[in-house]
Every structure is written in C-alpha cells, then in structure tokens.
C-alpha atoms as a PDB file:
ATOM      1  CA  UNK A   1     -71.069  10.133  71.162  1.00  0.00           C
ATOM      2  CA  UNK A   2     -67.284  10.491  71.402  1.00  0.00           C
ATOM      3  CA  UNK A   3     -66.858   8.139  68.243  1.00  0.00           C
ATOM      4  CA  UNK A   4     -69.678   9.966  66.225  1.00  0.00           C
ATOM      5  CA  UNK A   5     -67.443  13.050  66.817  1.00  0.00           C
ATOM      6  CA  UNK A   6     -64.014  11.492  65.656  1.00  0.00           C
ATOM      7  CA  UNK A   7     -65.840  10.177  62.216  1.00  0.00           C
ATOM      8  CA  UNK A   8     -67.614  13.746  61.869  1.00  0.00           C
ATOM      9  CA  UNK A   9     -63.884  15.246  62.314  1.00  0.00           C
ATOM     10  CA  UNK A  10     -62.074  12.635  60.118  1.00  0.00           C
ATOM     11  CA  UNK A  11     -64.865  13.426  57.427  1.00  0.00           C
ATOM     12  CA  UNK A  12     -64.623  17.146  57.718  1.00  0.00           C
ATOM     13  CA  UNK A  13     -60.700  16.374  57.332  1.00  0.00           C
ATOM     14  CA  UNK A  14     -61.305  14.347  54.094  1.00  0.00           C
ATOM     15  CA  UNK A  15     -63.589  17.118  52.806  1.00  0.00           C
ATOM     16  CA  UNK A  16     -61.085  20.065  53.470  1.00  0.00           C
ATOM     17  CA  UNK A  17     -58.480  17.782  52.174  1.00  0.00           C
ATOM     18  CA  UNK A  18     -60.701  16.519  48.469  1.00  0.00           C
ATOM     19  CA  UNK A  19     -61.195  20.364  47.634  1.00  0.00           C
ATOM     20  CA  UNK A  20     -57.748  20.409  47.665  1.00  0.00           C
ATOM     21  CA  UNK A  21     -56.657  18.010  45.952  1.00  0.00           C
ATOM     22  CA  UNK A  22     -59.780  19.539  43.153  1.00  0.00           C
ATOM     23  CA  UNK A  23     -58.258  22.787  43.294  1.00  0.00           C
ATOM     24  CA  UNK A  24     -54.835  22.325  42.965  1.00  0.00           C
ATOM     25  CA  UNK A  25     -52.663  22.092  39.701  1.00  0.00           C
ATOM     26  CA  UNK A  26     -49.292  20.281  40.891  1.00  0.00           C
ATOM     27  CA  UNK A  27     -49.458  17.045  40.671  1.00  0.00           C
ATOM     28  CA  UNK A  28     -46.987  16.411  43.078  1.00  0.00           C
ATOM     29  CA  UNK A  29     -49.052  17.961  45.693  1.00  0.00           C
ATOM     30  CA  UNK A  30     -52.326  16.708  44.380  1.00  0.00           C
ATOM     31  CA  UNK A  31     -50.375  12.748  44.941  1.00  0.00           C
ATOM     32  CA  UNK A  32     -49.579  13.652  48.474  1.00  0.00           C
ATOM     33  CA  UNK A  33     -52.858  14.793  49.367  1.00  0.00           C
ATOM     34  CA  UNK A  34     -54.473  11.866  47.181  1.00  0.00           C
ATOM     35  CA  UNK A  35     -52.397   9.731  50.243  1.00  0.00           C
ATOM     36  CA  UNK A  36     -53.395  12.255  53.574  1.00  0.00           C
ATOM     37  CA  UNK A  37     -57.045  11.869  51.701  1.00  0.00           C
ATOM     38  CA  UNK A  38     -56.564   7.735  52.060  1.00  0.00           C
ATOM     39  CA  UNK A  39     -54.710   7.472  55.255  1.00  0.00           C
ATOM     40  CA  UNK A  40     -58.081   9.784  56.700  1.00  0.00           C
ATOM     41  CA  UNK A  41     -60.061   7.024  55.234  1.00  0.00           C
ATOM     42  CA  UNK A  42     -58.507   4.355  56.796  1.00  0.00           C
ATOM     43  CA  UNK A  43     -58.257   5.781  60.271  1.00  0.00           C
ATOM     44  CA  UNK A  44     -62.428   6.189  59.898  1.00  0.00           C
ATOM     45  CA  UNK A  45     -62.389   2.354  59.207  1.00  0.00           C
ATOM     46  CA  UNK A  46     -60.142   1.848  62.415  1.00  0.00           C
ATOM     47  CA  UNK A  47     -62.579   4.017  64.287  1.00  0.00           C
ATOM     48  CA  UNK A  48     -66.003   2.257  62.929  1.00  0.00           C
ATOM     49  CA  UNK A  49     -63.933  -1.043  63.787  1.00  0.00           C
ATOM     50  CA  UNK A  50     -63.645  -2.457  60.410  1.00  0.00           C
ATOM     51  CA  UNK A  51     -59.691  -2.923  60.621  1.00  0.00           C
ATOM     52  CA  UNK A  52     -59.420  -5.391  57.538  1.00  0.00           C
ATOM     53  CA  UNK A  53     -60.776  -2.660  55.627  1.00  0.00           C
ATOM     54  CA  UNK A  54     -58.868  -0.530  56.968  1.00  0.00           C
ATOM     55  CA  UNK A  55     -55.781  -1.969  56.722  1.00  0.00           C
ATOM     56  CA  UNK A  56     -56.296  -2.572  52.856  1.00  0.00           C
ATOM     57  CA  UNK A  57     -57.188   1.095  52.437  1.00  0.00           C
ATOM     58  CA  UNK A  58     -53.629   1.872  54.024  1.00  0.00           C
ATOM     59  CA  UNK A  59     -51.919  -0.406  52.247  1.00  0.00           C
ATOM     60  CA  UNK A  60     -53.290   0.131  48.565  1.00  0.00           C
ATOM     61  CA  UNK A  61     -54.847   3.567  48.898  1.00  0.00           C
ATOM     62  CA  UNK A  62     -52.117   5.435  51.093  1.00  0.00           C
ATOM     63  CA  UNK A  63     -48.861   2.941  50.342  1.00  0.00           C
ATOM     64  CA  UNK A  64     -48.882   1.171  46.724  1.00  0.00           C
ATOM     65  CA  UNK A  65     -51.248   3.932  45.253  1.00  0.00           C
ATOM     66  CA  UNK A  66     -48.739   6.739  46.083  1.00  0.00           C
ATOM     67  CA  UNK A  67     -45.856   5.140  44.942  1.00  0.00           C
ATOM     68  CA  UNK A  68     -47.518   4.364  41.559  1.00  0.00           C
ATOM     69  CA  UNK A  69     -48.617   8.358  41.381  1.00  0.00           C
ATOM     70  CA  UNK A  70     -44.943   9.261  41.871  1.00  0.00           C
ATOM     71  CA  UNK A  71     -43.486   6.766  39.659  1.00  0.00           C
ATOM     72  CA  UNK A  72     -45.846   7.685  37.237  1.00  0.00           C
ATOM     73  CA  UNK A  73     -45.323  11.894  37.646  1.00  0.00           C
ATOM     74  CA  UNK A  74     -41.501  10.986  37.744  1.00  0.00           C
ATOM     75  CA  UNK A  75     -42.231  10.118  33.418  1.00  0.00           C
ATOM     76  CA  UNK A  76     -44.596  13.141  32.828  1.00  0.00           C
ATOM     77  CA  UNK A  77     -45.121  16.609  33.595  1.00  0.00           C
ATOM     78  CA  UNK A  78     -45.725  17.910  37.309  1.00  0.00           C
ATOM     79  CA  UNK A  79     -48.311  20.672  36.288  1.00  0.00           C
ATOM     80  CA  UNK A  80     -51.970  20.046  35.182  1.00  0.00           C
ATOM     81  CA  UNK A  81     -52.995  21.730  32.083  1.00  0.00           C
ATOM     82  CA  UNK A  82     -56.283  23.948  33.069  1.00  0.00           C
ATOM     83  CA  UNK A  83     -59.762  22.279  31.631  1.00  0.00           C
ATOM     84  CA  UNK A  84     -61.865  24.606  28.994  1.00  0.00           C
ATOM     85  CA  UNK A  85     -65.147  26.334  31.395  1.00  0.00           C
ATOM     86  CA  UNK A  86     -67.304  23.950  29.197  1.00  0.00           C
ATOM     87  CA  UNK A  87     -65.633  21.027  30.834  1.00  0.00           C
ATOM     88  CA  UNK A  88     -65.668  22.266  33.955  1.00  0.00           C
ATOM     89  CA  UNK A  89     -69.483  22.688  34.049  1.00  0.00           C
ATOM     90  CA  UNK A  90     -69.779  19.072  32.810  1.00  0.00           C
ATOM     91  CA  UNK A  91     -67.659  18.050  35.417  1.00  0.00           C
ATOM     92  CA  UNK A  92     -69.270  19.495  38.047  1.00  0.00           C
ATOM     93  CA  UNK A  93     -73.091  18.178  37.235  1.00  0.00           C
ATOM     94  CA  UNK A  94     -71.894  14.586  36.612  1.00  0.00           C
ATOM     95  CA  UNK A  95     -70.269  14.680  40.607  1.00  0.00           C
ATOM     96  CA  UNK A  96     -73.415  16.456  41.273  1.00  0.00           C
ATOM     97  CA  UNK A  97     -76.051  14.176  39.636  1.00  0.00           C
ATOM     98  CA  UNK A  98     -73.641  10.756  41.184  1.00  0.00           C
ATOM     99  CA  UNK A  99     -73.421  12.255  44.404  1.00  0.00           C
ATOM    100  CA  UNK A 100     -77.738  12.966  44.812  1.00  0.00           C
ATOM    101  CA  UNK A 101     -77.892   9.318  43.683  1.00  0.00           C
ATOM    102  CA  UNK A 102     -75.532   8.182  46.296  1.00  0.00           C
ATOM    103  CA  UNK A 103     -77.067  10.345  49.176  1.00  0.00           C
ATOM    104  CA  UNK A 104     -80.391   8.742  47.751  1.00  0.00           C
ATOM    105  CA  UNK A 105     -79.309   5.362  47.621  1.00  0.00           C
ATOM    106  CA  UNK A 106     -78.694   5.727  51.881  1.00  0.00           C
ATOM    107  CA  UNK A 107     -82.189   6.861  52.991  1.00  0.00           C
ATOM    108  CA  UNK A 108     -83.347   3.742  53.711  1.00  0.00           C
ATOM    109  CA  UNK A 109     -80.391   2.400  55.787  1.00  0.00           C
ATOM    110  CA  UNK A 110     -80.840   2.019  59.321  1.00  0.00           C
ATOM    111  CA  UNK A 111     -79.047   4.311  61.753  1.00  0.00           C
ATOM    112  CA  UNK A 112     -75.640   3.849  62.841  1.00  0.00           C
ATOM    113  CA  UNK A 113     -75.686   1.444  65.670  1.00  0.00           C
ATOM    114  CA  UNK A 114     -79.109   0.414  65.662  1.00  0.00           C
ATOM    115  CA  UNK A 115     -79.317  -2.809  67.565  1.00  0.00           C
ATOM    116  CA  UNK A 116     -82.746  -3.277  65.389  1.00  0.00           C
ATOM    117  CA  UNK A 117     -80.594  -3.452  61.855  1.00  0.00           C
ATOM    118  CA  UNK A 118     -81.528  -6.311  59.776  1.00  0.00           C
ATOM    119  CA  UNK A 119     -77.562  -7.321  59.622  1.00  0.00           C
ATOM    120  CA  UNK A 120     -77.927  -7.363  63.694  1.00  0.00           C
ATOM    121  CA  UNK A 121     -80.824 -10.420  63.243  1.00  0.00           C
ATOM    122  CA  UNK A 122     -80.203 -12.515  60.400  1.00  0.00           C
ATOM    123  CA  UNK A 123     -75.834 -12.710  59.591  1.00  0.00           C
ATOM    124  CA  UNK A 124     -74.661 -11.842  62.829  1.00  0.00           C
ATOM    125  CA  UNK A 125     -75.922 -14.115  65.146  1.00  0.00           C
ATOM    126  CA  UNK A 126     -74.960 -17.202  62.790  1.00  0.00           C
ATOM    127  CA  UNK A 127     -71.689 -16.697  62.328  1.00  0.00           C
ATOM    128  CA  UNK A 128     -71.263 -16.356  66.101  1.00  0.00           C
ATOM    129  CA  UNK A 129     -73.123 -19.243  67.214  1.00  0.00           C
ATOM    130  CA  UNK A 130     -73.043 -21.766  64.640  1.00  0.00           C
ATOM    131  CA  UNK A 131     -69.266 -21.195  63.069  1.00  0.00           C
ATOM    132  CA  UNK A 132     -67.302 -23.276  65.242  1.00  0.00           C
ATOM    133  CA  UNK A 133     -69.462 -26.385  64.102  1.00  0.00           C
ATOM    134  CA  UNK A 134     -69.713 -25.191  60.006  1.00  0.00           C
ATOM    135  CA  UNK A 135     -66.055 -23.922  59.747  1.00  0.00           C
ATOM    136  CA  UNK A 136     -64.155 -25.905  62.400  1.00  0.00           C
ATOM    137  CA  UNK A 137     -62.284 -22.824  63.754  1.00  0.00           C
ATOM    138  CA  UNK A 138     -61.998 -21.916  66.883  1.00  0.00           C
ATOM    139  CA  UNK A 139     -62.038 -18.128  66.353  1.00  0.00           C
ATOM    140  CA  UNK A 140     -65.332 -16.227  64.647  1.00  0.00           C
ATOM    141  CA  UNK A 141     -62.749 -13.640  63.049  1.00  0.00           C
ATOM    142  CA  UNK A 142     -60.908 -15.887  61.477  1.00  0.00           C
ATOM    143  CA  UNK A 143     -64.439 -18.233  60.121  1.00  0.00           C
ATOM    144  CA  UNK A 144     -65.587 -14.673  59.216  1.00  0.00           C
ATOM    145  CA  UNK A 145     -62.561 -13.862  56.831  1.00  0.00           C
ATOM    146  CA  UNK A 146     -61.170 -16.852  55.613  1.00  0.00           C
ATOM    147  CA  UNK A 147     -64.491 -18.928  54.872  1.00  0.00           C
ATOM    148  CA  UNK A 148     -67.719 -17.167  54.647  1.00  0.00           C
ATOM    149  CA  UNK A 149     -65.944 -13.918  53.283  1.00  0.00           C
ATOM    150  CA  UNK A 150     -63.256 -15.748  51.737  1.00  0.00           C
ATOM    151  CA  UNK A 151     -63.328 -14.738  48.374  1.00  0.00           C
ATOM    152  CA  UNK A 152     -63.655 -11.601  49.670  1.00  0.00           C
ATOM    153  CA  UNK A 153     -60.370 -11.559  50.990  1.00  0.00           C
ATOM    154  CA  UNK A 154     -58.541 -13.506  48.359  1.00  0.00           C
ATOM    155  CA  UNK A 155     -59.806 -10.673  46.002  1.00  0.00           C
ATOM    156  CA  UNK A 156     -58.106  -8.259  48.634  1.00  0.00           C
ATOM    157  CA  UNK A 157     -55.217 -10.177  48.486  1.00  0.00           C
ATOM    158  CA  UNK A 158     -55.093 -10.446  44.673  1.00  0.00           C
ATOM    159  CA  UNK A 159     -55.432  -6.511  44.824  1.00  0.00           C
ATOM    160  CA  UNK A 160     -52.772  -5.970  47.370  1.00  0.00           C
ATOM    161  CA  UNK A 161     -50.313  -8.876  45.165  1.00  0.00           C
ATOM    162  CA  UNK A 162     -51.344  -7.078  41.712  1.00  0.00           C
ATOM    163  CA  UNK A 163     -50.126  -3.520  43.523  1.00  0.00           C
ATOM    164  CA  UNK A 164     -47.212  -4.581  44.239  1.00  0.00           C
ATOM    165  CA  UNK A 165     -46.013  -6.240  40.746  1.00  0.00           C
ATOM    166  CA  UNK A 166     -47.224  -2.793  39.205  1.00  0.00           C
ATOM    167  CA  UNK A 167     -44.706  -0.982  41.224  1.00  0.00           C
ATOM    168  CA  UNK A 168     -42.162  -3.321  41.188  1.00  0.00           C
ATOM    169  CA  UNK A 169     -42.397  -3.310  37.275  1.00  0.00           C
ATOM    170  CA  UNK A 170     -42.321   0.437  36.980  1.00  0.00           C
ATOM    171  CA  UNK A 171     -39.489   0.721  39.491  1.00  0.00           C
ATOM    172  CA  UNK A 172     -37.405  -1.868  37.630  1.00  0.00           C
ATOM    173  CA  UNK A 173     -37.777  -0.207  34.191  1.00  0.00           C
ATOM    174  CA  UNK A 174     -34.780   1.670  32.463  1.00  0.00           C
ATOM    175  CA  UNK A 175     -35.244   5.244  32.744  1.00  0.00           C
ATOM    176  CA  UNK A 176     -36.203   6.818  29.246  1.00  0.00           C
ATOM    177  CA  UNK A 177     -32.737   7.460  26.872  1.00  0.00           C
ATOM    178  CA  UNK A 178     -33.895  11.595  26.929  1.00  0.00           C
ATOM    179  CA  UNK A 179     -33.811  11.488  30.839  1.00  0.00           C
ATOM    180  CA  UNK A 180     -30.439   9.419  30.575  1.00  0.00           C
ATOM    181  CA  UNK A 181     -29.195  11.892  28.491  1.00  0.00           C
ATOM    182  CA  UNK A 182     -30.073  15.126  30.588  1.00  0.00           C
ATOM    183  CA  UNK A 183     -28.920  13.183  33.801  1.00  0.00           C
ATOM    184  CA  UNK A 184     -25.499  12.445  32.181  1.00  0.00           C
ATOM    185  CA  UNK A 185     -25.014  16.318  31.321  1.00  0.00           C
ATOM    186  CA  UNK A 186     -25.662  17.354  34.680  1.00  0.00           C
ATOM    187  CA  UNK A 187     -23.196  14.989  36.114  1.00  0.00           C
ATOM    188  CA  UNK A 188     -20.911  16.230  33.679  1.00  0.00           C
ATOM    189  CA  UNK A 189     -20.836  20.045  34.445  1.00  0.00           C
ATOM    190  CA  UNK A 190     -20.659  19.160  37.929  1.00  0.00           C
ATOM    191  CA  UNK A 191     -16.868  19.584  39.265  1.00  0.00           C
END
C-alpha cells in the first residue's frame, strides 16, 4: 500500500510538473522542468524496482538531455513564440486522441502485482531456474541483462555513448563570430 502511494505521489508530481512545462514560455525554465519532470520518472522506476531503467532515465533524460537543451538555448532565443488558437486546438486533440489510445491499449493488463500475471508463469521462472546452466553465470541479474536482454542493453549503452558525443560536440564548437563579437565589447567597456 505504502509503495502504491509513493508512485500515486511521484505521478501527481510529474503531472503538476508537465502542465508546467505546457504552460510556460521560457525556455530556460521549460529545460529545467523538462529535467525535475525526468528525475520524477526515474525515482518511480527506483520505486517499482526497475533500477536499470531507472538509472538510464537519470542519466539520458535528467543528465545528457539537459545539457543538450541548454547548449542548444545558449544558440537561440530563450522565449517561445505563442502558437496561432488554430494550432492550439490541433494540438490539443492529437494528445487527446494518443492519450485514449494509450489508456486503451492498458485495459487488458493485469493488475499491478498480480502473482497470476502471465510474465509471473512463463519468463520468470526460467530465467531463475534454468540460467545458471544456459548462461554460465552465477548471478540471474547479470544472465538477465547481459544475455537474454542483451541487446537490450547494448542499445542502452549505444544511447547513453551517442549522448554523450552529442554534447561533447556541441560543447567543443567555436561560439558563433556575432556572439564573439558582442562578448568582446562587453569585455571592452568593462574597466
């Protein structure tokens, strides 16, 4: 019961915190929230015990993620221009339509938990009794990620590695000569 409560709070929290970030016109705001909104995802992974996931979420959603957004706001404007109404209608029926769909598309799962889950009967049990013998690892965790999900992970890892050379690549370029420029008056008319 206690857990149900933390993922209904965390949820509520990413909620309050996504009609923000849809509200707001800064950018620079809306880029720290996009993080909160990520960092609130991955502490709901931590709490429904799916740490790999969570970890990743962390470390692209809430770390690389961010510093792209602010790399990316340091070449362009910080304020959003306002959308026409028309667009804004449009908007708001395509997130409608995608999330009925989505809400649809989870009717049929079993409950949270439910010891009677088809993932509980079939995967489950094979991967803790028979992958010491098919894998020839001593631990189920490691079996789990680095064979029988393994190109699972190496896609998480080729995420995580492709992140990284993004940032790196926009942190190592020259600043733009008009920035230069304005950065070399200011240092100027400074005494």
């Amino acid at each position: 019961m206690t857990e149900e409560f933390i993922v209904i709070c965390l949820m509520v929290f990413m909620a309050v915190t996504g009609v923000a970030i849809a509200r707001l016109h800064n950018l620079f705001a809306v880029v720290m929230l996009t993080g909160i909104f990520s960092l609130l995802g991955a502490a709901v992974y931590v709490v429904l015990d799916a740490v790999d996931v969570a970890f990743t979420e962390a470390a692209v959603g809430a770390g690389i993620s961010t510093v792209l957004m602010l790399s990316t706001l340091a070449l362009t404007t910080s304020e959003e221009k306002p959308a026409p109404p028309k667009h804004i209608l449009a908007a708001l029926a395509v997130v409608g339509v995608t999330g009925a769909v989505l809400i649809y598309g989870t009717l049929d799962m079993p409950r949270y938990g439910d010891p009677n889950a088809p993932i509980h009967h079939h995967v489950a049990p094979r991967y803790l009794n028979k992958s010491s013998q098919e894998i020839g690892l001593p631990n189920v965790v490691t079996s789990v990620l680095a064979s029988y999900r393994g190109y699972d992970t190496f896609g998480e890892t080729f995420v995580i590695f492709t992140a990284a050379i993004g940032v790196l690549a926009i942190l190592g370029r020259r600043r733009p000569r008009r920035r230069q420029q304005a950065v070399e008056k200011t240092e100027e008319t400074i005494p």
